[in-house]
C-alpha atoms as a PDB file:
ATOM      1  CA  UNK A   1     112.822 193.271 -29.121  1.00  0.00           C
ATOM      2  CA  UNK A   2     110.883 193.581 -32.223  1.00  0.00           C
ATOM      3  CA  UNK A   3     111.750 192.527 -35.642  1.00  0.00           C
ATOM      4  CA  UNK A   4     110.916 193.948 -38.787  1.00  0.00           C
ATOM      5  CA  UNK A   5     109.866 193.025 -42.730  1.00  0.00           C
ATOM      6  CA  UNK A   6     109.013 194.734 -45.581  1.00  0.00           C
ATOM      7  CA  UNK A   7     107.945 192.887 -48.948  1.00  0.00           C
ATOM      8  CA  UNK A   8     106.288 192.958 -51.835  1.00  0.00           C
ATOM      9  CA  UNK A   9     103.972 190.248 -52.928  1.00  0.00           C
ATOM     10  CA  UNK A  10     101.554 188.719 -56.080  1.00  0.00           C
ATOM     11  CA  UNK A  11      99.488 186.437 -54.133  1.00  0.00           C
ATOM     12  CA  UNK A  12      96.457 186.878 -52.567  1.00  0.00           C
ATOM     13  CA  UNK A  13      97.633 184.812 -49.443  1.00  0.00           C
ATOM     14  CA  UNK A  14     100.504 185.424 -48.026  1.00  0.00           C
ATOM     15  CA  UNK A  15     102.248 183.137 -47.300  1.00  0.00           C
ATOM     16  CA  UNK A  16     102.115 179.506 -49.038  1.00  0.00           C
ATOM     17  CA  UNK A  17     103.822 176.551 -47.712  1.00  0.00           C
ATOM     18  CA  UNK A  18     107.523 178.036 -49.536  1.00  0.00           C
ATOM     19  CA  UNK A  19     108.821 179.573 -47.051  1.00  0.00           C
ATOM     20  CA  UNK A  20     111.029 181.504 -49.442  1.00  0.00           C
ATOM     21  CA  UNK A  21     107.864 184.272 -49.590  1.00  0.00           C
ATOM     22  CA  UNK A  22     106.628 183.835 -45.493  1.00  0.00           C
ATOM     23  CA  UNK A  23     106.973 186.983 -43.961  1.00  0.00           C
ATOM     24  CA  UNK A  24     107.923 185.264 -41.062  1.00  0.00           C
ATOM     25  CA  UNK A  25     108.294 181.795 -39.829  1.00  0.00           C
ATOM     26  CA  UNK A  26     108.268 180.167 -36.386  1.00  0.00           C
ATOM     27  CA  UNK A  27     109.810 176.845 -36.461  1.00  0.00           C
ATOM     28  CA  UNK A  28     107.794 173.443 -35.874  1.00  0.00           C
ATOM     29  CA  UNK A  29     107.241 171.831 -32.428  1.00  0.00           C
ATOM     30  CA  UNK A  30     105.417 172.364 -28.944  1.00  0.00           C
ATOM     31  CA  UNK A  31     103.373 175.808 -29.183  1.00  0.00           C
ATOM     32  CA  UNK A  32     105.737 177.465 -26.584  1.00  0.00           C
ATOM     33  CA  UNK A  33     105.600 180.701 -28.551  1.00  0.00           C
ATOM     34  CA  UNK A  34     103.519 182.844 -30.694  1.00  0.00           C
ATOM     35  CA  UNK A  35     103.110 185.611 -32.974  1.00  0.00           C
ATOM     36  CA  UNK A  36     102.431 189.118 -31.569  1.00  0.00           C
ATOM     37  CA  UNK A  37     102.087 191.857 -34.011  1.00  0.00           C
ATOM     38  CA  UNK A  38     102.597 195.733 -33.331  1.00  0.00           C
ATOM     39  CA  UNK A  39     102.073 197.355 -36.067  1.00  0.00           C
ATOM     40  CA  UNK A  40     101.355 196.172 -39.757  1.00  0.00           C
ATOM     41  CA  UNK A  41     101.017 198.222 -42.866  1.00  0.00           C
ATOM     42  CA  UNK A  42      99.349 196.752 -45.868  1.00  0.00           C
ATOM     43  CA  UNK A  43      99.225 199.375 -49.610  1.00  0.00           C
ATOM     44  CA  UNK A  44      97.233 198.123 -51.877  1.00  0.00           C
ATOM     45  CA  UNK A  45      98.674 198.567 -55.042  1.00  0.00           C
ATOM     46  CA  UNK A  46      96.355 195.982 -57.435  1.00  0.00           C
ATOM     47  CA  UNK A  47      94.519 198.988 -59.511  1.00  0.00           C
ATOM     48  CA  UNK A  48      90.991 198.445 -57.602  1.00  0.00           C
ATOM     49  CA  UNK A  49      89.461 198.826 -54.220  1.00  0.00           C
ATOM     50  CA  UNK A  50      89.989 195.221 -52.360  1.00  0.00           C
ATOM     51  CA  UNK A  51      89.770 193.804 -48.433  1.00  0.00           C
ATOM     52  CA  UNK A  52      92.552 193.199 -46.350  1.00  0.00           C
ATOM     53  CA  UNK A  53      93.196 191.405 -43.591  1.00  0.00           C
ATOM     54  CA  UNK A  54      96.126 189.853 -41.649  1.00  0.00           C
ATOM     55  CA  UNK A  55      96.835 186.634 -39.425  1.00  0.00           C
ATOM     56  CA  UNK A  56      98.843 183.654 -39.405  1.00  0.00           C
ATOM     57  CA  UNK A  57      98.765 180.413 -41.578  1.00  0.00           C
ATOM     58  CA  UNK A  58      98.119 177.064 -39.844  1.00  0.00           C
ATOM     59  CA  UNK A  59     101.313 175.113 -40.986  1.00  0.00           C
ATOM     60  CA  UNK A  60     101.756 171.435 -42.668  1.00  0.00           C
ATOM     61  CA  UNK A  61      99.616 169.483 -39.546  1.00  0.00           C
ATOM     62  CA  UNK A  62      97.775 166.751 -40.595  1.00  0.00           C
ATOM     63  CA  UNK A  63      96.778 166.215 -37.104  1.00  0.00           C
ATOM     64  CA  UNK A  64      95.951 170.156 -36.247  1.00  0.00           C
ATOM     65  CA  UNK A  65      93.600 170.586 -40.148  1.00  0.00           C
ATOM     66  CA  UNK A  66      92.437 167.605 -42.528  1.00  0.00           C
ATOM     67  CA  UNK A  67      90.143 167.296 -45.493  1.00  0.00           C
ATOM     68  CA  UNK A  68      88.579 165.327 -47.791  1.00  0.00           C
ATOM     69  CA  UNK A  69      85.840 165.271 -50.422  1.00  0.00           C
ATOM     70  CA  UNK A  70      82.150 165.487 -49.962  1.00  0.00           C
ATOM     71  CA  UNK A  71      78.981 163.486 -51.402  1.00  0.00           C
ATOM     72  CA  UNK A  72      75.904 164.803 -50.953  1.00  0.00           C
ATOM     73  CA  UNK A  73      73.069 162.800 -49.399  1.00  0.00           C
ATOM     74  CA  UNK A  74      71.625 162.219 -46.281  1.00  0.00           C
ATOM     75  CA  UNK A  75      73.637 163.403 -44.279  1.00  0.00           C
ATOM     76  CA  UNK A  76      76.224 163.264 -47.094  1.00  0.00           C
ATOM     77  CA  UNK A  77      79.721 161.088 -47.272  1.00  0.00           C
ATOM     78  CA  UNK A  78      83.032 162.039 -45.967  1.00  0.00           C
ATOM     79  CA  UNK A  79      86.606 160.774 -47.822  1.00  0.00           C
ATOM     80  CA  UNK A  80      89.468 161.615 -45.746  1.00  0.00           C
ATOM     81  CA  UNK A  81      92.199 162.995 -48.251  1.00  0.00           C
ATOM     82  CA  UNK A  82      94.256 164.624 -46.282  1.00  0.00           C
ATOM     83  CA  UNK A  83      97.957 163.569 -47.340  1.00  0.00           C
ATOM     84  CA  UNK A  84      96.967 165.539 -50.728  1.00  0.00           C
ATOM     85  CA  UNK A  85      95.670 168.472 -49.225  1.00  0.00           C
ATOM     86  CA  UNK A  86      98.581 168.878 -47.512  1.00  0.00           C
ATOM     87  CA  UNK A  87     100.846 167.666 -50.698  1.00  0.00           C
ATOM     88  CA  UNK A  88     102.272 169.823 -53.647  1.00  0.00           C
ATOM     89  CA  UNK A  89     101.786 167.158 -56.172  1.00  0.00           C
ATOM     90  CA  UNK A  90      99.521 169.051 -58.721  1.00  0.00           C
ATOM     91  CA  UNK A  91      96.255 167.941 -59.264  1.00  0.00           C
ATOM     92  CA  UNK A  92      95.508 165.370 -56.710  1.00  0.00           C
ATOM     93  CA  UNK A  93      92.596 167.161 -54.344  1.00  0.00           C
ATOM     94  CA  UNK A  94      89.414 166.754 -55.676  1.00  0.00           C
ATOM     95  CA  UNK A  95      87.325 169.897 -55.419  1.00  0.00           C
ATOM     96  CA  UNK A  96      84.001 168.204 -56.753  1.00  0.00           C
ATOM     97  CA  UNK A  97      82.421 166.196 -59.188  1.00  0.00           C
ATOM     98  CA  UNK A  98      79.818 166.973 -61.699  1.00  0.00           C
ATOM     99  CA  UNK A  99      76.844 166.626 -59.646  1.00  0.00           C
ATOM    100  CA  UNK A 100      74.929 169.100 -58.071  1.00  0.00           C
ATOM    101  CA  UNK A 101      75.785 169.862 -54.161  1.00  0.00           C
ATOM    102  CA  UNK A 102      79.210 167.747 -54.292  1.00  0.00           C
ATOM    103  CA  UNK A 103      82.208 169.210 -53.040  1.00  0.00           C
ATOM    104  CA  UNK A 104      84.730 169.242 -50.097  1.00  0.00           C
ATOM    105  CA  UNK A 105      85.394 169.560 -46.209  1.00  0.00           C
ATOM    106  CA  UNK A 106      88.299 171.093 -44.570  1.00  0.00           C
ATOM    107  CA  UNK A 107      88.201 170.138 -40.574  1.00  0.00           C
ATOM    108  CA  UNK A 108      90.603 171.932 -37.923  1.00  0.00           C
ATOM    109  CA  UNK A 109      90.823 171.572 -34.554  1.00  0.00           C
ATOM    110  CA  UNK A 110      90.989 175.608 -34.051  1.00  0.00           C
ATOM    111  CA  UNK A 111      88.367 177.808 -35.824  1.00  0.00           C
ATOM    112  CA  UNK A 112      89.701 179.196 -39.134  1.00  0.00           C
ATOM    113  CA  UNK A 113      88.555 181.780 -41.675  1.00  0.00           C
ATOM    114  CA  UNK A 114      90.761 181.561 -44.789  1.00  0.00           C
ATOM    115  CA  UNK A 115      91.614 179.381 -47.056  1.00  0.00           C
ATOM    116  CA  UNK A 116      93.717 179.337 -49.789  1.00  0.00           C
ATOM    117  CA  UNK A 117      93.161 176.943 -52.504  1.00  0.00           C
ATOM    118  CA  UNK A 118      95.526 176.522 -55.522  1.00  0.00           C
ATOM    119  CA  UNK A 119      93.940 175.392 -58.299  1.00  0.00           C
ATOM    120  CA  UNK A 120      95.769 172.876 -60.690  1.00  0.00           C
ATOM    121  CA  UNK A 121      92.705 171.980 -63.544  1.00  0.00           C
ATOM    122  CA  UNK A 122      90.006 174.724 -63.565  1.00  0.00           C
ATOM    123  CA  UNK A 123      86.225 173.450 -63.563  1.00  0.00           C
ATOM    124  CA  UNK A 124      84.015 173.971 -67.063  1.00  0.00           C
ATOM    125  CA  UNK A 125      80.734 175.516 -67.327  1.00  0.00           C
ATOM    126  CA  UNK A 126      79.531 178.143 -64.873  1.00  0.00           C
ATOM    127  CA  UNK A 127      79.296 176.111 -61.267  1.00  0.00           C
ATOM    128  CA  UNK A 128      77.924 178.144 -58.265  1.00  0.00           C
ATOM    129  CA  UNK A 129      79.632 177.662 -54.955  1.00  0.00           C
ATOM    130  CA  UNK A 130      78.342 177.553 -50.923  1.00  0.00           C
ATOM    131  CA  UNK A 131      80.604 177.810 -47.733  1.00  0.00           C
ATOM    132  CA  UNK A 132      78.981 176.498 -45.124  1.00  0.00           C
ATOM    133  CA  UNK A 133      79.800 175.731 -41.540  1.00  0.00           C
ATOM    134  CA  UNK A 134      79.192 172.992 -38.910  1.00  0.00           C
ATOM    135  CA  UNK A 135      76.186 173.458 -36.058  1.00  0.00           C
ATOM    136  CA  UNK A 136      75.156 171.794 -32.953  1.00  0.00           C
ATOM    137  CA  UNK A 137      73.435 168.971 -34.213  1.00  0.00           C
ATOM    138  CA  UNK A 138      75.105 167.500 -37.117  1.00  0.00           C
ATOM    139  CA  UNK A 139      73.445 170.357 -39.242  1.00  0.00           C
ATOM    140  CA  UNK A 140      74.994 172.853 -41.984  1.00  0.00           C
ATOM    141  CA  UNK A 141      74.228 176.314 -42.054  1.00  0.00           C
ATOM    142  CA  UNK A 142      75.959 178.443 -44.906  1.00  0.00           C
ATOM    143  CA  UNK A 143      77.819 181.557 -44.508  1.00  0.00           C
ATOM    144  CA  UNK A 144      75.778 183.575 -47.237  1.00  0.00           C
ATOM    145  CA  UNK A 145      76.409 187.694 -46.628  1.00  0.00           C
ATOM    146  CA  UNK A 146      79.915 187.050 -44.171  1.00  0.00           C
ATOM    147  CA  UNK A 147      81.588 185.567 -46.858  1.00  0.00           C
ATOM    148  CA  UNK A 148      84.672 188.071 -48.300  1.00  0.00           C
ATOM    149  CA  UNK A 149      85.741 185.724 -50.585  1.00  0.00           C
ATOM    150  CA  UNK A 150      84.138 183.146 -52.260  1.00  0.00           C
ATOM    151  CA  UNK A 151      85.435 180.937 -55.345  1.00  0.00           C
ATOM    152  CA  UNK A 152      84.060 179.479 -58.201  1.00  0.00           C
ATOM    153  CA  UNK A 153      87.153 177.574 -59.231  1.00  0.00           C
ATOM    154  CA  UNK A 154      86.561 177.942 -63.078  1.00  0.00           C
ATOM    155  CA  UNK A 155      90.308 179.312 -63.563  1.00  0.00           C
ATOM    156  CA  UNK A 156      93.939 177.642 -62.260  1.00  0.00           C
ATOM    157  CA  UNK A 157      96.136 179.364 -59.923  1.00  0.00           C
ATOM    158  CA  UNK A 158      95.091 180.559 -56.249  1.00  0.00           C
ATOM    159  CA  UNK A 159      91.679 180.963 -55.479  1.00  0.00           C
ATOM    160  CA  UNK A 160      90.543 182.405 -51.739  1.00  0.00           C
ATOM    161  CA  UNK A 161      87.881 181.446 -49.357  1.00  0.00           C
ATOM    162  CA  UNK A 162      87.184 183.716 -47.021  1.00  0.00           C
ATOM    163  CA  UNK A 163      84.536 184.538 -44.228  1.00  0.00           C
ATOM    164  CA  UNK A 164      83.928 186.106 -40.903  1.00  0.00           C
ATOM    165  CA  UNK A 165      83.472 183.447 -38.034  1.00  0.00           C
ATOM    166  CA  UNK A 166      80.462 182.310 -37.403  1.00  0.00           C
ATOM    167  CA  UNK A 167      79.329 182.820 -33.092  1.00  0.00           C
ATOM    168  CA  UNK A 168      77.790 179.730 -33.345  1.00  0.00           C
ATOM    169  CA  UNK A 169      79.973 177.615 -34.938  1.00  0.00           C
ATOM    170  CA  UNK A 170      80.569 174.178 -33.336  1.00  0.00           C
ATOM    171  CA  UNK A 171      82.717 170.711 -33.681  1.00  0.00           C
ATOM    172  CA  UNK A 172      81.686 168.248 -36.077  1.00  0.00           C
ATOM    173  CA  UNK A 173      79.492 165.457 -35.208  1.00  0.00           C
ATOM    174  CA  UNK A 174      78.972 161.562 -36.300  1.00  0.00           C
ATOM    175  CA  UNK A 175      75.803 163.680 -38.006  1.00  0.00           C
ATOM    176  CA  UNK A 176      78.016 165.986 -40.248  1.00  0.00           C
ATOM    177  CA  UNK A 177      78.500 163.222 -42.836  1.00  0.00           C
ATOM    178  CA  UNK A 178      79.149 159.827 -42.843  1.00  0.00           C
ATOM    179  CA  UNK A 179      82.765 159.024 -41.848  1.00  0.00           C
ATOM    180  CA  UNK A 180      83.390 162.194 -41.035  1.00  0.00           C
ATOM    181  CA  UNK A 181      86.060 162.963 -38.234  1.00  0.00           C
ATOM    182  CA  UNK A 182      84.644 164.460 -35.274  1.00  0.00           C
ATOM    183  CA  UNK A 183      85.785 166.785 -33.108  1.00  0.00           C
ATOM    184  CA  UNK A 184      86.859 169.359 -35.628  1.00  0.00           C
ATOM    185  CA  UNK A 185      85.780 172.829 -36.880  1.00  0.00           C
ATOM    186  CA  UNK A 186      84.269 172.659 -40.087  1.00  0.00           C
ATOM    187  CA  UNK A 187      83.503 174.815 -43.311  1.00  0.00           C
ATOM    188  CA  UNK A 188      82.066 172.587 -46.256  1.00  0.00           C
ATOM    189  CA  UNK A 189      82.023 174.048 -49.776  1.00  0.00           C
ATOM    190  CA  UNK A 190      80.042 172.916 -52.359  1.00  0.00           C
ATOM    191  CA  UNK A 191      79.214 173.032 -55.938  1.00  0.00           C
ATOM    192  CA  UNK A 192      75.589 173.666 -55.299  1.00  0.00           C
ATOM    193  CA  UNK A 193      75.326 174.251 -59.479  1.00  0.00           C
ATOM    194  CA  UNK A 194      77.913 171.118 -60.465  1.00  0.00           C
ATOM    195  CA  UNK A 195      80.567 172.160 -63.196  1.00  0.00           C
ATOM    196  CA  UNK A 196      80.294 170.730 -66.571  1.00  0.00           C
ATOM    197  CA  UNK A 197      82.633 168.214 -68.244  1.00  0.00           C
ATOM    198  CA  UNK A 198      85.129 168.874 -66.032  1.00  0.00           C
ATOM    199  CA  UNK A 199      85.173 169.116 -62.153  1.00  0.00           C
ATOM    200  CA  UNK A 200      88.194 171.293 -60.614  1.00  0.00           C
ATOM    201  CA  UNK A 201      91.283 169.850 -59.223  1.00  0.00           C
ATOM    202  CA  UNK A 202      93.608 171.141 -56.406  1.00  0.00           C
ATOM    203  CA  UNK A 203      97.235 170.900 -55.885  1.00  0.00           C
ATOM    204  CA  UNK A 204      97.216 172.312 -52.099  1.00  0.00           C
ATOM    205  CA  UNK A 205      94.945 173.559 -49.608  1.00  0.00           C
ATOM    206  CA  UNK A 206      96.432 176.463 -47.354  1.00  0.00           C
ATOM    207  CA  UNK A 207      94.504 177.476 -44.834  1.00  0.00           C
ATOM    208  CA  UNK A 208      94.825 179.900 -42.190  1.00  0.00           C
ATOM    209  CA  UNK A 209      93.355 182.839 -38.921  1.00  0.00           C
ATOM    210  CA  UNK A 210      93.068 186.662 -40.074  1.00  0.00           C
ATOM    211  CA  UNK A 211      92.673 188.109 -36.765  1.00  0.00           C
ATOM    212  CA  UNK A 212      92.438 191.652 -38.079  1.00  0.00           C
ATOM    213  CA  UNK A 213      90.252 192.938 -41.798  1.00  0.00           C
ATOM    214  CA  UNK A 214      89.186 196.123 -43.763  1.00  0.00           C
ATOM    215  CA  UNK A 215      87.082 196.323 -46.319  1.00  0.00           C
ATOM    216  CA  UNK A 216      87.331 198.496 -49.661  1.00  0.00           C
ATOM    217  CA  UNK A 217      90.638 199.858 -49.060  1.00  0.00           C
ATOM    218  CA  UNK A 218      91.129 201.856 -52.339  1.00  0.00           C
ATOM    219  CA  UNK A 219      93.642 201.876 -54.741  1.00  0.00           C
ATOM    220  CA  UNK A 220      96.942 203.415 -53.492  1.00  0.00           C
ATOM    221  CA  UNK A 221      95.934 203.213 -50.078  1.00  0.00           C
ATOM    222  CA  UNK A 222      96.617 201.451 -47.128  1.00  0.00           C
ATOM    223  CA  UNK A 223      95.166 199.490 -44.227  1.00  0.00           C
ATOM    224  CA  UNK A 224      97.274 200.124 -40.822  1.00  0.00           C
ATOM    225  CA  UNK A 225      96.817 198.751 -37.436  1.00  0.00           C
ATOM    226  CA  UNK A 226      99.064 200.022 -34.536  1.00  0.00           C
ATOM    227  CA  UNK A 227      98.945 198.983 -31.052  1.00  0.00           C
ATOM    228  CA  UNK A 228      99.942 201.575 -28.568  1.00  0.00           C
ATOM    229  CA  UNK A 229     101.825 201.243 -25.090  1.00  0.00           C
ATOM    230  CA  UNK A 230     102.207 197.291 -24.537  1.00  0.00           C
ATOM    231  CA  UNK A 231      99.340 196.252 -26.321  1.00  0.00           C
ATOM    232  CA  UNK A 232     100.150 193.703 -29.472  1.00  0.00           C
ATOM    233  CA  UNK A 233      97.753 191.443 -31.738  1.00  0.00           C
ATOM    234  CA  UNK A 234      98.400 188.037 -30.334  1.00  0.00           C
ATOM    235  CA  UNK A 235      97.915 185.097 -33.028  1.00  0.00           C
ATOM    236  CA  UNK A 236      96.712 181.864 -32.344  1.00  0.00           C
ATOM    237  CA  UNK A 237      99.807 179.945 -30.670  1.00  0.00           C
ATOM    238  CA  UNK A 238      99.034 177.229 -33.970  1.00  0.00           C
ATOM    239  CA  UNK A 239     100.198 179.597 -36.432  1.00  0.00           C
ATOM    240  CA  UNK A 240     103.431 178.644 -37.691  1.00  0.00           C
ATOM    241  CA  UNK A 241     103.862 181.753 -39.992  1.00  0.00           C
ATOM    242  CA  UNK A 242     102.787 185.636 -40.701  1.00  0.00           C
ATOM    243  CA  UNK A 243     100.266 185.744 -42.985  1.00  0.00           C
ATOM    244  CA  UNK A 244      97.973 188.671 -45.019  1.00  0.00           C
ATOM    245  CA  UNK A 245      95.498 188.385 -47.163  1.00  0.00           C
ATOM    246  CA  UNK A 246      94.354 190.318 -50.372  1.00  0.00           C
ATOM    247  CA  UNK A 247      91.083 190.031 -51.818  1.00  0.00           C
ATOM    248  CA  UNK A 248      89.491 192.004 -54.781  1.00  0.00           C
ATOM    249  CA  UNK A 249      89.195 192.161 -58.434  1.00  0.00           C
ATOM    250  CA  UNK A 250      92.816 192.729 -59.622  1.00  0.00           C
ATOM    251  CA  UNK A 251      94.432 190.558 -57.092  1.00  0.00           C
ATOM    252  CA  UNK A 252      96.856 188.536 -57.038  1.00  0.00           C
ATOM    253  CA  UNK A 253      99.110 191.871 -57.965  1.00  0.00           C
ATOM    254  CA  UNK A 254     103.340 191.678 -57.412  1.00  0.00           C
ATOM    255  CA  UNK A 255     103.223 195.393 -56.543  1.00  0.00           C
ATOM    256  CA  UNK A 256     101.343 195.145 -53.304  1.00  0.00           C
ATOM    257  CA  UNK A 257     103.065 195.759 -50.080  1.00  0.00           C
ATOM    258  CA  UNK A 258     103.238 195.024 -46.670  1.00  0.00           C
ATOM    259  CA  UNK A 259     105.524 196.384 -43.523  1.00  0.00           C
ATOM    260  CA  UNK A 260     104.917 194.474 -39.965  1.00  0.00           C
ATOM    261  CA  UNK A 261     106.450 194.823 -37.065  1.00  0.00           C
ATOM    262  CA  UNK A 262     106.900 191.838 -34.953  1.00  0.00           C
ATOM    263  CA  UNK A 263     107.664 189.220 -31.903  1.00  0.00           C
ATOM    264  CA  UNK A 264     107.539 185.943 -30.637  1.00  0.00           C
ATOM    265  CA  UNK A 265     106.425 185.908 -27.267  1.00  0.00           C
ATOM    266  CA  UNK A 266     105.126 182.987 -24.732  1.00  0.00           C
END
């Protein structure tokens, strides 16, 4: 038995940790079930041609994802913040500092490829940012052309990371940085041109698994995936909630819309 939403949206991450705007929500506890999606409609209604994608959201595990802020040397130093990544208080995630190649690590013990970053105090200047991704090793390699999405942080509200998954993307390593926890899939971002006067601040990190993306859907249109006979799009078992993701030059946009149809299966 399959059950149905349809909603309407301004984010450009769908959802956030209020549940009020999930599009659905599987409760908390042992991974017994998971998401399995048959068909999902997304219109894009934001004025411009943007990508779209859809997946789940890793939910409020400080075990499952952590983070913490980055200091660049050799190999760099790792501060585990976690508790505020995870926290709504405003403002208490630093995103850098004003020095060049400074920034921040988010570590998960599934591969991820979005994340959403809400952005309490905006950074000055005109900072350049770098995604990059842990290697075999203890080495860095950056994402460059298979990032969608990729922040500068210079304005408050939601910002989105996003990127296709690297093939040879591996665990961290004592290597990675210095007190770094290993183990864990990671994506560093940094401020490889440091922000001026002020460095930005976070109120939340949100990050999540599209398992499914288009690219330039136009204004007015829609992306669609339908899976015939039994097949279904089977999220990672982690995934505590639906999630979709918008990203373009109009976005965030309360107009855009979404229709999925949906289980929980074992």
């Amino acid at each position: 038995m399959y059950s149905s939403k349809n909603v309407a949206w301004g984010s450009k991450f769908l959802p956030s940790y209020l549940d009020t705007a999930l599009l659905a929500k599987r409760e908390l506890g042992p991974y017994a079930t998971r998401f399995a999606v048959k068909r999902i409609e997304v219109q894009n209604r934001s004025g411009a041609p943007c990508n779209i994608g859809f997946g789940g959201r890793l939910p409020d595990d400080q075990v499952l994802w952590k983070a913490g802020k980055y200091v660049t040397g050799a190999p760099g130093t790792y501060t585990d913040d976690t508790a505020d990544a995870h926290s709504s208080a405003a403002g208490d995630f630093e995103l850098s500092t004003l020095v060049n190649n400074d920034g921040f690590i988010v570590l998960s013990q599934i591969p991820f490829n979005i994340l959403s970053v809400i952005v309490s105090q905006a950074a000055n200047g005109a900072p350049v940012w770098d995604i990059e991704y842990s290697k075999a090793g203890g080495t860095w390699t950056s994402i460059g052309a298979n990032a969608q999405s990729l922040p500068v942080f210079a304005t408050t509200g939601e910002h989105v990371a996003w990127w296709e998954m690297p093939l040879d993307w591996a665990v961290t390593e004592a290597g990675h940085a210095t007190g770094i926890t290993t183990g864990y899939y990671g994506i560093r971002l940094r401020a490889t041109t440091a922000p001026t006067i002020t460095a930005a601040l976070a109120t939340q990190l949100i990050p999540g698994v599209l398992v499914q993306s288009t690219e330039n859907v136009a204004d007015n249109q829609f992306a669609y995936w339908e899976y015939q006979g039994s097949a279904e799009e089977l999220l990672p078992p982690q995934c505590d909630g639906l999630a979709v993701a918008m990203a373009g030059a109009n976005i965030p946009n309360n107009q855009n819309k979404v229709s999925v149809l949906y289980r929980l299966r074992g």
